[in-house]
Protein backbone atom coordinates (compact mmCIF):
# COMPACT_ATOMS: atom_id res chain seq x y z
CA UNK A 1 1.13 -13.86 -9.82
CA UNK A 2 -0.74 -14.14 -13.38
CA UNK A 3 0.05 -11.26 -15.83
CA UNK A 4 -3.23 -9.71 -17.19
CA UNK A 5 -1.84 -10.07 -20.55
CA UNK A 6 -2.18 -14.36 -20.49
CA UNK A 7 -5.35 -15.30 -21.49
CA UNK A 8 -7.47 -17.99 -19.15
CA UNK A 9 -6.17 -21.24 -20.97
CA UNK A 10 -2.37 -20.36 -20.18
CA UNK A 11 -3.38 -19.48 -16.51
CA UNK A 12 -4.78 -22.37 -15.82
CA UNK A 13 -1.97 -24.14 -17.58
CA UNK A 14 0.39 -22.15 -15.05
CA UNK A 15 -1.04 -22.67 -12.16
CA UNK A 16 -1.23 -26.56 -12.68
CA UNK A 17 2.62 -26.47 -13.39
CA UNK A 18 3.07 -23.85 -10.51
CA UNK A 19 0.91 -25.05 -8.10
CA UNK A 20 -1.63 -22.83 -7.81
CA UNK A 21 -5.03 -23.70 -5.76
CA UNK A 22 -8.77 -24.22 -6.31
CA UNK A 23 -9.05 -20.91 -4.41
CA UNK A 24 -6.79 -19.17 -7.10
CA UNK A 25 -8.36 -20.48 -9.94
CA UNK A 26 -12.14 -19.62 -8.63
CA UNK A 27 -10.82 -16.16 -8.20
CA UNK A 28 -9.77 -16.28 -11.89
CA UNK A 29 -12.96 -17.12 -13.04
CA UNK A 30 -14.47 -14.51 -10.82
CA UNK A 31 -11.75 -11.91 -12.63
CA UNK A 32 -12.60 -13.18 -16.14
CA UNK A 33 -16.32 -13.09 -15.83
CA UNK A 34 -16.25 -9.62 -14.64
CA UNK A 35 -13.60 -7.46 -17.10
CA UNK A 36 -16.26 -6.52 -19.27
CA UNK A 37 -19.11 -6.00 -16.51
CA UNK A 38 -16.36 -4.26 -13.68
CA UNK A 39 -19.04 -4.59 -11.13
CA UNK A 40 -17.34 -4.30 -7.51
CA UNK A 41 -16.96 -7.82 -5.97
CA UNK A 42 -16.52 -8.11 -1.79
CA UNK A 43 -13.76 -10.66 -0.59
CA UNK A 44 -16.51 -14.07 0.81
CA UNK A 45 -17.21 -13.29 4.63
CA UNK A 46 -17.66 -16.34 6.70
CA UNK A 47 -20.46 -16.24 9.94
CA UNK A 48 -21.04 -19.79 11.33
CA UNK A 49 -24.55 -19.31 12.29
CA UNK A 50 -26.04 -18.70 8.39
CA UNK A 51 -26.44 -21.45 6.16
CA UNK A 52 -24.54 -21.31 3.95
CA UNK A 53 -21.96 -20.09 5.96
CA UNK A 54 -20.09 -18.67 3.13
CA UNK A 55 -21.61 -15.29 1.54
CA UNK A 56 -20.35 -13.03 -1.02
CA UNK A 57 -21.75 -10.07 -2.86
CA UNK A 58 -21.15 -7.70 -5.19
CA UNK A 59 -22.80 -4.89 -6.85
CA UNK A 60 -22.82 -2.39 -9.83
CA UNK A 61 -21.15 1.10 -8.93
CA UNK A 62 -22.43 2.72 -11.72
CA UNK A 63 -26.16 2.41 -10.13
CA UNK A 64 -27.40 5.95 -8.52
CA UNK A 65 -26.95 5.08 -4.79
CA UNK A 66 -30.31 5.56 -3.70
CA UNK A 67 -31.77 4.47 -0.06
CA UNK A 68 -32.57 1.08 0.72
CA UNK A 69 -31.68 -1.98 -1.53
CA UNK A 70 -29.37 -2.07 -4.48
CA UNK A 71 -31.46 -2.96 -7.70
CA UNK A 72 -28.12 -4.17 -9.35
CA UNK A 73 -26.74 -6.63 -6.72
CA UNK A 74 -25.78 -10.20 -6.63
CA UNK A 75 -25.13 -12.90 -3.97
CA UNK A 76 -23.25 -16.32 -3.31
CA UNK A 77 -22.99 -18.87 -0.54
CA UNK A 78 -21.49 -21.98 -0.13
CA UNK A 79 -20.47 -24.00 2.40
CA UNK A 80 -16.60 -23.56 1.99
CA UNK A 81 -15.20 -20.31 0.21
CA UNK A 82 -14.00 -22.08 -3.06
CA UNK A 83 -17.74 -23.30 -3.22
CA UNK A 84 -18.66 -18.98 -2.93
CA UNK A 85 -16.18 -17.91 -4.78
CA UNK A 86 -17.23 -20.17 -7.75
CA UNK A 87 -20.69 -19.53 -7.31
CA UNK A 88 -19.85 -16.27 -7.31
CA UNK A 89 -18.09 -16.77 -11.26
CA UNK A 90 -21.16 -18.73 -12.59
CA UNK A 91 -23.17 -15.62 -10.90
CA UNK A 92 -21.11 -12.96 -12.86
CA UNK A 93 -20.59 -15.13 -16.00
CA UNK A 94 -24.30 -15.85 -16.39
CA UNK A 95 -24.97 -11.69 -16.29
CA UNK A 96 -22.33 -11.19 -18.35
CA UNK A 97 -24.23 -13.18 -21.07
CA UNK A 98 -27.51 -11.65 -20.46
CA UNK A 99 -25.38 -8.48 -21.06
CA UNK A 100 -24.26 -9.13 -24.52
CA UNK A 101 -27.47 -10.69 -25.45
């Protein structure tokens, strides 16, 4: 488990001496990308018959819900889940700029 309070360098760090996975670490990215945006990100659903078969979303939830298709909404695929998931971070992290621009 990572305390909140370590910043990204010394996670990393950690999880190299602690063993922690590619998953892990894409979901740290994912985490850090998104602390100042707080969007809501959905665990990466797999379905063998899309392409990719990896998809993940996630979405603003301070947009007025409003029939039909978010405006404020992002997606990632990949063809494993670390692939998604890490798609997922350059999605968030690449907002995130545009944010504080």
């Amino acid at each position: 488990m990572i305390l909140k309070s370590v910043t990204r360098n010394v996670a990393r760090e950690m999880s190299r001496l602690w063993g922690m996975d590619d998953l892990e670490a894409a979901w740290i990215d994912v985490h850090d990308a998104n602390l100042s945006l707080r969007w809501n990100v959905e665990r990466p659903r797999y379905e063998e018959r899309r392409r990719p078969p990896w998809q993940q979303f996630a979405f603003d939830p301070l947009e007025t819900p409003r029939v039909g298709r978010r405006s404020h909404s992002l997606s990632a695929g990949g063809d494993s889940e670390i692939e998604c998931v890490r798609e997922m971070a350059r999605h968030l992290a690449s907002l995130k700029r545009r944010v504080a621009a």
